[in-house]
N, C-alpha and C. Protein backbone atom coordinates (compact mmCIF):
# COMPACT_ATOMS: atom_id res chain seq x y z
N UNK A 1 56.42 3.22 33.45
CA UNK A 1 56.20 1.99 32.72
C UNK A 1 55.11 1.20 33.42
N UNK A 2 54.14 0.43 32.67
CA UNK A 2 53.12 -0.03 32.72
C UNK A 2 53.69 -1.80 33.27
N UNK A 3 52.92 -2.16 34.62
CA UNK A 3 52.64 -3.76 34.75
C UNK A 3 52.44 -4.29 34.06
N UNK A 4 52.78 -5.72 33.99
CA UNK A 4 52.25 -6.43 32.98
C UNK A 4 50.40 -6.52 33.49
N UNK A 5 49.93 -6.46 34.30
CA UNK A 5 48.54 -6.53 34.87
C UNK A 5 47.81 -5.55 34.22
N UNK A 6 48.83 -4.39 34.22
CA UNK A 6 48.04 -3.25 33.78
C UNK A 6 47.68 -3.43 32.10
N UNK A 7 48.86 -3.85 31.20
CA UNK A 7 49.08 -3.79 29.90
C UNK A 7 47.85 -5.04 29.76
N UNK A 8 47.52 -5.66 30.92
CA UNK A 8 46.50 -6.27 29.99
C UNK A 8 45.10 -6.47 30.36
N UNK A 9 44.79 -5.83 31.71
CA UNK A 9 43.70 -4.69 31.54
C UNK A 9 43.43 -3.75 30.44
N UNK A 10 44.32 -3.35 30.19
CA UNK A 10 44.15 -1.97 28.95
C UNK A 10 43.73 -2.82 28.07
N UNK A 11 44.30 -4.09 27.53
CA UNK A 11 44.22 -5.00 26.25
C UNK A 11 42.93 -5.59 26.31
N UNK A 12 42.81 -5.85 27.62
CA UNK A 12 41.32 -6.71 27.30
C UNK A 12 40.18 -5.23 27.41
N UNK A 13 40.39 -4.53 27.81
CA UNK A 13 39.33 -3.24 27.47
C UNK A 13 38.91 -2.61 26.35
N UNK A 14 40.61 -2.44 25.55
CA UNK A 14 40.35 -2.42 24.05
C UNK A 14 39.66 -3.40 23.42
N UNK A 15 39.84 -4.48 23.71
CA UNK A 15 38.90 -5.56 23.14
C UNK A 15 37.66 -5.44 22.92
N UNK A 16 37.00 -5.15 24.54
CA UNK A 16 35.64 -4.91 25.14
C UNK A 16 35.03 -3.74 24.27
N UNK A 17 36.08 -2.70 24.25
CA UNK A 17 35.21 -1.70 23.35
C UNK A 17 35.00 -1.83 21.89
N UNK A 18 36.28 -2.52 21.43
CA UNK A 18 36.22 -2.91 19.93
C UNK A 18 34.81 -3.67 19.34
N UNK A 19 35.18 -4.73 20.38
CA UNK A 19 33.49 -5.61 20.52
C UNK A 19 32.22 -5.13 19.95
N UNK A 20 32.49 -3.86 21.86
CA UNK A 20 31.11 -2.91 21.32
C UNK A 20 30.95 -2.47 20.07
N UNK A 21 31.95 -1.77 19.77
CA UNK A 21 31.84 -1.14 18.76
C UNK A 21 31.12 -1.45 17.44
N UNK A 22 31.85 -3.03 17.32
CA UNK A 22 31.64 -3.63 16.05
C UNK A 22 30.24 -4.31 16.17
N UNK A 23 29.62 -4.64 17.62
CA UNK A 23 27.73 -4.72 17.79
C UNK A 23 27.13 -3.73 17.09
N UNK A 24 27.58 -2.34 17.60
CA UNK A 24 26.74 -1.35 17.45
C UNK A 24 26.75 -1.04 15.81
N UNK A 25 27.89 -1.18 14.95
CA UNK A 25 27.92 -1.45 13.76
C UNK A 25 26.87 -2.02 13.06
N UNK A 26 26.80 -3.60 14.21
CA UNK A 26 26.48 -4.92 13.19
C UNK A 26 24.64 -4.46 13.19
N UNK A 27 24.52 -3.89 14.24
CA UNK A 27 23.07 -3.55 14.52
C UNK A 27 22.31 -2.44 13.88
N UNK A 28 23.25 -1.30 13.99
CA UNK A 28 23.12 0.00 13.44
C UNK A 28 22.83 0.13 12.12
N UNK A 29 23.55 -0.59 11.72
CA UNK A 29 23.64 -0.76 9.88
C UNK A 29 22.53 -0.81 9.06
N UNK A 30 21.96 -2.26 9.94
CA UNK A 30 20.92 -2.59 9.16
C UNK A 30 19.24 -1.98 9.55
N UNK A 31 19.95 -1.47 10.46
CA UNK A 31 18.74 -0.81 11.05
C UNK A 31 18.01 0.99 10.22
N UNK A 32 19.34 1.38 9.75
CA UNK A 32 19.62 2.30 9.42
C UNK A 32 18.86 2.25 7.61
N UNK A 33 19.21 0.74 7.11
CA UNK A 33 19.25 0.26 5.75
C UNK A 33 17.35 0.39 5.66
N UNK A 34 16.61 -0.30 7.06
CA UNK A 34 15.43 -0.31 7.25
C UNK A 34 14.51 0.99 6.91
N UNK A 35 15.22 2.29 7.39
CA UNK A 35 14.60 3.67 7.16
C UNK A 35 14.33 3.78 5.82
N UNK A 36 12.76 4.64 5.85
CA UNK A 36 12.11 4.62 4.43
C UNK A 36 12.95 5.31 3.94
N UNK A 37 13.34 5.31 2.55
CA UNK A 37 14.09 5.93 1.22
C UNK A 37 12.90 7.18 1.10
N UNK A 38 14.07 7.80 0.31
CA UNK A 38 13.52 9.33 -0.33
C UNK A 38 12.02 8.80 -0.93
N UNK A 39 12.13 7.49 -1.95
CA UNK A 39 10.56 7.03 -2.34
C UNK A 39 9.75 6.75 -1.41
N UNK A 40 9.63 5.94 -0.56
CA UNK A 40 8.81 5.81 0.83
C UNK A 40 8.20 6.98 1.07
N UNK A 41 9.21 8.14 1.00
CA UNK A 41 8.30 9.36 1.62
C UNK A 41 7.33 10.24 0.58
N UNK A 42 8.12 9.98 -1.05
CA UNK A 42 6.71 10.65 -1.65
C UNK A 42 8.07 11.50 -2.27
N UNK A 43 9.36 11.51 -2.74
CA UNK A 43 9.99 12.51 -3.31
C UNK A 43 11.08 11.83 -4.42
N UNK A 44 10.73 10.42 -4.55
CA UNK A 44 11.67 10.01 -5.65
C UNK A 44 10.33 9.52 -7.01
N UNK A 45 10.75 10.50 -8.12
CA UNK A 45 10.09 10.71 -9.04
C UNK A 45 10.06 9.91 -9.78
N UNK A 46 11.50 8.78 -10.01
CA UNK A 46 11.44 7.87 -11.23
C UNK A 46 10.68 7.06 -10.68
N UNK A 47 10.62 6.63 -9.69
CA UNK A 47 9.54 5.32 -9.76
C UNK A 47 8.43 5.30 -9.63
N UNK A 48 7.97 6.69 -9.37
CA UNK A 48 6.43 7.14 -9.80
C UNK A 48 6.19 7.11 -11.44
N UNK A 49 7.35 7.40 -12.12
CA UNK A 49 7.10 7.20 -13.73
C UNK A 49 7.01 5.91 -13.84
N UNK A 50 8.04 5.25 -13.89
CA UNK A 50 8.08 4.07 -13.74
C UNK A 50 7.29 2.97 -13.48
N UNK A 51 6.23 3.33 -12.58
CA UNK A 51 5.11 2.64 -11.84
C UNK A 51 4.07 3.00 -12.69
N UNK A 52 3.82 4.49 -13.43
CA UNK A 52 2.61 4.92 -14.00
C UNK A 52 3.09 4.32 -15.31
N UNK A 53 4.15 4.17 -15.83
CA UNK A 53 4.65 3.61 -17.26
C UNK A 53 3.79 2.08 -17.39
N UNK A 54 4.58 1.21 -16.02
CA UNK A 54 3.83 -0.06 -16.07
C UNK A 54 2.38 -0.43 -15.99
N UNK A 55 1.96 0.94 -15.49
CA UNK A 55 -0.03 0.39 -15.25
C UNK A 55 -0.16 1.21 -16.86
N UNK A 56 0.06 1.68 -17.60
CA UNK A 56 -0.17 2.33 -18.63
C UNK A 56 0.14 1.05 -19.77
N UNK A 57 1.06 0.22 -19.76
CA UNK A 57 1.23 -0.24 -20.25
C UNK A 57 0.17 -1.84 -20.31
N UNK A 58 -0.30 -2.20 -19.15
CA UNK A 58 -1.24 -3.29 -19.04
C UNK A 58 -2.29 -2.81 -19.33
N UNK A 59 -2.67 -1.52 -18.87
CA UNK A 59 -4.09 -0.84 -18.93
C UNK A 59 -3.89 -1.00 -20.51
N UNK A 60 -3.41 -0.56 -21.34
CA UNK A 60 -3.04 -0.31 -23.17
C UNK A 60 -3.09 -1.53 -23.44
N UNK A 61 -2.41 -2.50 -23.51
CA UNK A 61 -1.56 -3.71 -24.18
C UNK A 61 -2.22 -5.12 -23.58
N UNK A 62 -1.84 -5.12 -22.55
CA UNK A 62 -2.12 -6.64 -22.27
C UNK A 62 -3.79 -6.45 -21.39
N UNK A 63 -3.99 -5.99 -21.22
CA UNK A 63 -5.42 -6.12 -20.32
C UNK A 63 -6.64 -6.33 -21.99
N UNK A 64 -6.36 -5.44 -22.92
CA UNK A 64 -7.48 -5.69 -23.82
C UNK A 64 -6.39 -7.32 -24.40
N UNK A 65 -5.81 -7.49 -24.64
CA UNK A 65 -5.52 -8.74 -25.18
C UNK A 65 -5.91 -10.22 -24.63
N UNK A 66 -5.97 -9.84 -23.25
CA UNK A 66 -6.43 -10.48 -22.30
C UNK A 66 -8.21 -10.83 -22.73
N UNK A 67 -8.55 -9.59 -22.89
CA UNK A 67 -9.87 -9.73 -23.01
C UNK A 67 -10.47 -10.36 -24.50
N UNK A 68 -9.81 -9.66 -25.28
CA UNK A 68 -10.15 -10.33 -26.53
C UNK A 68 -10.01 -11.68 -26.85
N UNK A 69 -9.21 -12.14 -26.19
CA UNK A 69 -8.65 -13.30 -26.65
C UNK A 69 -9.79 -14.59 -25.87
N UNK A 70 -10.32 -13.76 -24.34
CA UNK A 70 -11.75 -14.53 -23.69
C UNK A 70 -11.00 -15.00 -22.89
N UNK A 71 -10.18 -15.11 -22.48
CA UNK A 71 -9.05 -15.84 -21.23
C UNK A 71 -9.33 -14.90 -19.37
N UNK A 72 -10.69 -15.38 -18.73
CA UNK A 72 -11.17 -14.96 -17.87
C UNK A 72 -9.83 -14.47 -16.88
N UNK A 73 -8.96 -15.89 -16.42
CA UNK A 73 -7.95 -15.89 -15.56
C UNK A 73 -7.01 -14.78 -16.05
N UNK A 74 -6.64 -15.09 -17.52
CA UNK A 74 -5.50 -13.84 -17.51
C UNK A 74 -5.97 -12.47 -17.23
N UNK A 75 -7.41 -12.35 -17.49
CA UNK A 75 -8.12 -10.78 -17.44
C UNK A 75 -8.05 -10.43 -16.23
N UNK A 76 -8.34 -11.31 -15.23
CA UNK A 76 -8.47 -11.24 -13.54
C UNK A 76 -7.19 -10.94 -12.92
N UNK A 77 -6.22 -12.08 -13.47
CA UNK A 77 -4.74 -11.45 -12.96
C UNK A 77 -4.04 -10.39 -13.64
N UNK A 78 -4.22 -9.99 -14.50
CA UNK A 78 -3.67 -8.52 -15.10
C UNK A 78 -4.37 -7.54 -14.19
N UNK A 79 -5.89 -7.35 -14.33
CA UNK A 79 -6.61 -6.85 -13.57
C UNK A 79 -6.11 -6.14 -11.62
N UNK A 80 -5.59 -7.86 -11.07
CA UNK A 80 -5.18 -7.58 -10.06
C UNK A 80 -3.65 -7.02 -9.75
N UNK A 81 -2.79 -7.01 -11.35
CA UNK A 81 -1.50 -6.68 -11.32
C UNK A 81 -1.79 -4.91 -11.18
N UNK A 82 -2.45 -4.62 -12.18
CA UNK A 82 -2.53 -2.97 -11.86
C UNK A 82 -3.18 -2.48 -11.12
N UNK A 83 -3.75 -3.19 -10.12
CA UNK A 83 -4.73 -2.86 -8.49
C UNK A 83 -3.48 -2.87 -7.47
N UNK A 84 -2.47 -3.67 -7.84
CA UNK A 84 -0.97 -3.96 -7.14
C UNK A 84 -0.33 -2.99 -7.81
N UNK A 85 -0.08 -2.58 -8.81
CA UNK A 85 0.64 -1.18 -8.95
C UNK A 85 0.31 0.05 -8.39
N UNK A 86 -1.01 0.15 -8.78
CA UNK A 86 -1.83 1.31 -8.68
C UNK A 86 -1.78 1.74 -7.34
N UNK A 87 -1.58 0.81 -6.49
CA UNK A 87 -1.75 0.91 -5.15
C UNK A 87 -0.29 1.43 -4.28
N UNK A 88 0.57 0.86 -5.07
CA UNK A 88 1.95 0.67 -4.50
C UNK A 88 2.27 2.00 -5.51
N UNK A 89 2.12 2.25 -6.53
CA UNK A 89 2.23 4.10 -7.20
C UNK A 89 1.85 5.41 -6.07
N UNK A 90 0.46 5.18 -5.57
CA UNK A 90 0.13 5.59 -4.31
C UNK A 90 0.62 5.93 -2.82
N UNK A 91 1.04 4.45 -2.78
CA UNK A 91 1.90 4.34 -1.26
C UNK A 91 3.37 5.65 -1.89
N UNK A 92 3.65 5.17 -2.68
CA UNK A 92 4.92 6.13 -3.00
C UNK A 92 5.10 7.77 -3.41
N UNK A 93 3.85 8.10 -4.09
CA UNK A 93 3.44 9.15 -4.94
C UNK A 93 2.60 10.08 -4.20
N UNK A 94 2.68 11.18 -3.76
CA UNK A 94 1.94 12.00 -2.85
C UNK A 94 0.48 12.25 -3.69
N UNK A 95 0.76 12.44 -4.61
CA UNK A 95 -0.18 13.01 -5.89
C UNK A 95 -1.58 11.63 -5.81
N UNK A 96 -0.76 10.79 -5.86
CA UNK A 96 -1.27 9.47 -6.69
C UNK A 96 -2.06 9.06 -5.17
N UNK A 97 -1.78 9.47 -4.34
CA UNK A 97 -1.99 9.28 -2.81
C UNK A 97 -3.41 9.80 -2.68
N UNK A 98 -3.06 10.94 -2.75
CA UNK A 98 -4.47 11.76 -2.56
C UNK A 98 -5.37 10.82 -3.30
N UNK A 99 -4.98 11.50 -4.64
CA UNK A 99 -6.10 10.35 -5.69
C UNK A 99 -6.87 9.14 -5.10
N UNK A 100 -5.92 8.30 -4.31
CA UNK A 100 -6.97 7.32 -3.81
C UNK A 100 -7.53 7.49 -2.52
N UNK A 101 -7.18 8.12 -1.76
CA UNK A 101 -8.16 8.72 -0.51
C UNK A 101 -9.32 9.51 -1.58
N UNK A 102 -9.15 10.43 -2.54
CA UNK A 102 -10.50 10.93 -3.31
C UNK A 102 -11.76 9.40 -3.26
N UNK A 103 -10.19 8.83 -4.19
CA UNK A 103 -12.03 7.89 -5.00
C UNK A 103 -12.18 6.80 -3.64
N UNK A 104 -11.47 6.45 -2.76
CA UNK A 104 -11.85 5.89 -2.02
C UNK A 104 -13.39 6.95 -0.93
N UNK A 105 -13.19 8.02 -0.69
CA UNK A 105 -14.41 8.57 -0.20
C UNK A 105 -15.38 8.72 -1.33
N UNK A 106 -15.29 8.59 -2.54
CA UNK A 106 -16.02 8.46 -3.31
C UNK A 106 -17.16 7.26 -3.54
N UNK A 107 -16.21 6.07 -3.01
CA UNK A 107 -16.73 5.25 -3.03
C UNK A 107 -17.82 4.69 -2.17
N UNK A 108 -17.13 5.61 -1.13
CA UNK A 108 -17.83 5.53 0.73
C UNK A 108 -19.40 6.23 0.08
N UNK A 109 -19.29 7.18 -0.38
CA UNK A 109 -20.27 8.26 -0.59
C UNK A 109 -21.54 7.20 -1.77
N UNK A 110 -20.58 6.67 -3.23
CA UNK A 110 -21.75 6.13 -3.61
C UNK A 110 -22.39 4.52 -2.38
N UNK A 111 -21.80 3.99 -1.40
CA UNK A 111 -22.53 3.18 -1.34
C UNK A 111 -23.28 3.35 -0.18
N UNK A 112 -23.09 4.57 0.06
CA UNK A 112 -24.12 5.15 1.63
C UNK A 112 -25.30 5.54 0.73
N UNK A 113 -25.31 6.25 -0.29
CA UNK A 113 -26.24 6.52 -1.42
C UNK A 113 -26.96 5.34 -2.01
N UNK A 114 -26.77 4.54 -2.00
CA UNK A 114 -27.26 3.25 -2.76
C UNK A 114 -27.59 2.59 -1.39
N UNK A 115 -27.23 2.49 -0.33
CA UNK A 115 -27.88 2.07 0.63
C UNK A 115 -29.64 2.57 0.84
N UNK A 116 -29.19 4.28 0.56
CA UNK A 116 -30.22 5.10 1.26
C UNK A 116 -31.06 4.91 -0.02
N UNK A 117 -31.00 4.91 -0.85
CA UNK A 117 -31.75 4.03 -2.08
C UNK A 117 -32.71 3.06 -2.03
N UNK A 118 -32.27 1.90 -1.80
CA UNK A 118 -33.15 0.82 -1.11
C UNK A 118 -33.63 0.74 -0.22
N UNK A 119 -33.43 1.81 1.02
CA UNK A 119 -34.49 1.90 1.81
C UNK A 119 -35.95 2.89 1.33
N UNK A 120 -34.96 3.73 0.64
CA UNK A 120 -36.22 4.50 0.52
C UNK A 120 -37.16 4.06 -0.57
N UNK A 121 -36.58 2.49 -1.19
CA UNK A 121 -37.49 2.12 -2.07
C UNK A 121 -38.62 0.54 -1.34
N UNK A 122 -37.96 0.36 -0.28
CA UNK A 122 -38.47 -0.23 0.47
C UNK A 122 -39.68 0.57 1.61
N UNK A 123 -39.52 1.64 1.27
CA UNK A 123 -40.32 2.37 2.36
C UNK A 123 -41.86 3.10 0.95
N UNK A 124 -41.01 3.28 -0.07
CA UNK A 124 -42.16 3.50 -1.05
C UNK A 124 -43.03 2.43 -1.26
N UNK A 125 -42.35 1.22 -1.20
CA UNK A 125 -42.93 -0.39 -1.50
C UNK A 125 -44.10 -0.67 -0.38
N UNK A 126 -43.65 -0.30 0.78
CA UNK A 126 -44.93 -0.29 1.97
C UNK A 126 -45.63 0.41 1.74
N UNK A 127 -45.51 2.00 1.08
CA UNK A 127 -46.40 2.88 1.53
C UNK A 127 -47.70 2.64 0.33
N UNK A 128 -47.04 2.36 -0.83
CA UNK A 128 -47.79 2.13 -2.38
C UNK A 128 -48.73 0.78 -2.31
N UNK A 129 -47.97 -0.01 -1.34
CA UNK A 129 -49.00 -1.27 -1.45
C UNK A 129 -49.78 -1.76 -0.09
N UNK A 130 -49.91 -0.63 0.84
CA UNK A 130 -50.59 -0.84 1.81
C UNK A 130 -49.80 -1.46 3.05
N UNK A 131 -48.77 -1.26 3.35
CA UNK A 131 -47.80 -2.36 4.06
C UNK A 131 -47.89 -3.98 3.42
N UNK A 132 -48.44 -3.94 2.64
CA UNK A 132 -48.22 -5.76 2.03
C UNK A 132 -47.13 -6.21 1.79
N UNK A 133 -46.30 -5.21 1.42
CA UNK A 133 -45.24 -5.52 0.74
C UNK A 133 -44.39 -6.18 2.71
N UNK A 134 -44.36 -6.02 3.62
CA UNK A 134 -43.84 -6.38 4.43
C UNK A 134 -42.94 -5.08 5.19
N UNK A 135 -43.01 -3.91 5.35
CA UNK A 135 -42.44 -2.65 5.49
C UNK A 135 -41.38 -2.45 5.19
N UNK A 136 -40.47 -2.35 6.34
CA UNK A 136 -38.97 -1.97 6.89
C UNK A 136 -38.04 -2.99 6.81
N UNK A 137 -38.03 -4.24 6.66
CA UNK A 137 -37.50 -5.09 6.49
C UNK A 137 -35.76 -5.36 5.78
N UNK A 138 -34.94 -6.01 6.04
CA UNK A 138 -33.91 -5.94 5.34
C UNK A 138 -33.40 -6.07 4.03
């Protein structure tokens, strides 16, 4: 048979661990809740429909209504609603992912091209008018 000293050592230890326990719970939980979902990683399909449904639907419906109607602001914020889908379809969509790493190097590509453009029309501009034109310049 157990002391009373002892019985409540044991009691306050159970406590101590219960405690823990219920920290590691209170912490664990939400920490756990934090980890990206099956969508985060690129494998939950409805909300890739879902997401392409809604830019399909502004791109169709409200973006030309927007426009017809001459309402600059609504055209701009519709505009920026499916730049906010489109983007967040992406973050989620492996497919839709790629797609914008494409046109994003696409984009890299036309404006290194259009750079190299104006120089080389700045360099025709010196050569055609005798350097008058001012050469190399920015």
């Amino acid at each position: 048979m157990r002391s009373g000293a002892e019985k409540s050592i044991l009691v306050s230890n159970i406590v101590l661990a219960t405690g823990v326990l219920l920290l590691i719970v209170c912490f664990a939980v939400p920490a756990l809740a934090t980890t990206p979902l099956a969508g985060e990683k690129g494998n939950y399909r409805g909300q890739c429909r879902k997401l392409t449904k809604q830019i399909d639907h502004f791109e169709a419906s409200i973006l030309p209504l927007a426009i017809s109607r001459g309402n600059q602001a609504w055209e701009h914020a519709t505009n920026e609603q499916i730049n906010r889908l489109w983007n967040r379809r992406a973050d989620l969509c492996p497919a839709y992912g790629a797609q914008r790493t494409m046109l994003a190097k696409a984009a890299d590509r036309v404006r290194r091209f259009n750079k190299f453009m104006a120089q080389a029309g700045r360099l025709a501009l010196a050569y055609f008018t005798g350097g008058l034109s001012g050469g190399l310049g920015p």
